[in-house]
Protein backbone atom coordinates (compact mmCIF):
# COMPACT_ATOMS: atom_id res chain seq x y z
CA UNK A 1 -45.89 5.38 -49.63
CA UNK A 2 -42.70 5.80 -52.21
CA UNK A 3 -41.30 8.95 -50.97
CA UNK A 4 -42.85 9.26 -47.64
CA UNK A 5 -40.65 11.08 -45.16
CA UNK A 6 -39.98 10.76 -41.74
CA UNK A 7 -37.84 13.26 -39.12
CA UNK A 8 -36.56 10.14 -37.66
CA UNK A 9 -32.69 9.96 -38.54
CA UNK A 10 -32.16 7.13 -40.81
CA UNK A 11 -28.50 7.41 -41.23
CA UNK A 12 -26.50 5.30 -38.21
CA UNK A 13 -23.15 6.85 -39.26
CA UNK A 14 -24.31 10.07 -38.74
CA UNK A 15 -26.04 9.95 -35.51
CA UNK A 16 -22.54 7.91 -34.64
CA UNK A 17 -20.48 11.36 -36.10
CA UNK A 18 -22.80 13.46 -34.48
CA UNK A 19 -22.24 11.74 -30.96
CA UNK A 20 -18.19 11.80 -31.54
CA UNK A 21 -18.47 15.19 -32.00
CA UNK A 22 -20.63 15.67 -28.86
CA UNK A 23 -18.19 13.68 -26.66
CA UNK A 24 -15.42 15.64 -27.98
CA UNK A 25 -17.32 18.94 -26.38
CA UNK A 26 -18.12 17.53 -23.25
CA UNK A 27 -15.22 15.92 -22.67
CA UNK A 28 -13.14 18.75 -23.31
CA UNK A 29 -15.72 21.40 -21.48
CA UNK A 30 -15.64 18.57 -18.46
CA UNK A 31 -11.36 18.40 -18.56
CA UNK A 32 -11.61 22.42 -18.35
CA UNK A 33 -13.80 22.57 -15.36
CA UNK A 34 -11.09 20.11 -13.67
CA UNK A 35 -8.56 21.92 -13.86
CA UNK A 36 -6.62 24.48 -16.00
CA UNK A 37 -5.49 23.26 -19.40
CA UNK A 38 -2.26 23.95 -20.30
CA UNK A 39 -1.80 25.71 -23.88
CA UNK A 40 -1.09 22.91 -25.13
CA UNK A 41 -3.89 20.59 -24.35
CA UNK A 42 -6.46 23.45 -24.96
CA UNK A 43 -4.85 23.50 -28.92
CA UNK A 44 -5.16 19.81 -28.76
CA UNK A 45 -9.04 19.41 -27.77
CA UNK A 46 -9.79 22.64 -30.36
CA UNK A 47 -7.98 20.22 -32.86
CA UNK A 48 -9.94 17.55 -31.91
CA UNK A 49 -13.39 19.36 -32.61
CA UNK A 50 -12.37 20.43 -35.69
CA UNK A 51 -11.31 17.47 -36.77
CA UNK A 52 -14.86 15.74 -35.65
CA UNK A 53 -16.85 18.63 -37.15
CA UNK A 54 -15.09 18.26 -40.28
CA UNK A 55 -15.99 14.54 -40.56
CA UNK A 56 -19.57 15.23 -39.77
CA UNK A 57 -19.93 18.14 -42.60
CA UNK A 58 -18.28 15.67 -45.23
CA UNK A 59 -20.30 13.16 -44.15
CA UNK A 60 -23.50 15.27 -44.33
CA UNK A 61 -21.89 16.65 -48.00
CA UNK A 62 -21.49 13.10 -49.50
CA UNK A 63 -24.17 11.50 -47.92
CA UNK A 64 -26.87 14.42 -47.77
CA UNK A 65 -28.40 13.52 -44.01
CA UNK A 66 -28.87 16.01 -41.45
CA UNK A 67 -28.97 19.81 -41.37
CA UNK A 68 -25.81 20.69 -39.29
CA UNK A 69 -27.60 20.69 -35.78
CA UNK A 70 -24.16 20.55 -33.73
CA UNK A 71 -21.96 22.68 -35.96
């Protein structure tokens, strides 16, 4: 049973990373359909991504979870 592996995510802090990063999208794809984002607020939700996909591939990096399904 010692090394027995499962595809269920184990790692809450990722699946929490990976769902930041997912709201980020949405919310940003959601805002868009709305209305027209100024240049401004478009640099600001790329920014935002970034910065979420960046946390999620250090996270993966230090911790070693996942295999980069949203980025």
């Amino acid at each position: 049973m010692a090394g027995l592996r499962t595809s269920i995510p184990t790692c809450a802090e990722h699946e929490r990373l990976e769902f930041e990063l997912l709201e980020v999208r949405t919310r940003g794809r959601y805002l868009g359909r709305l209305r027209s984002l100024t240049p401004r607020e478009s640099t600001e939700w790329d920014r935002r991504e970034q910065a979420a996909q960046a946390q999620l591939a250090v996270h993966e990096l230090e911790h070693g979870c996942g295999h980069g399904k949203l980025t």
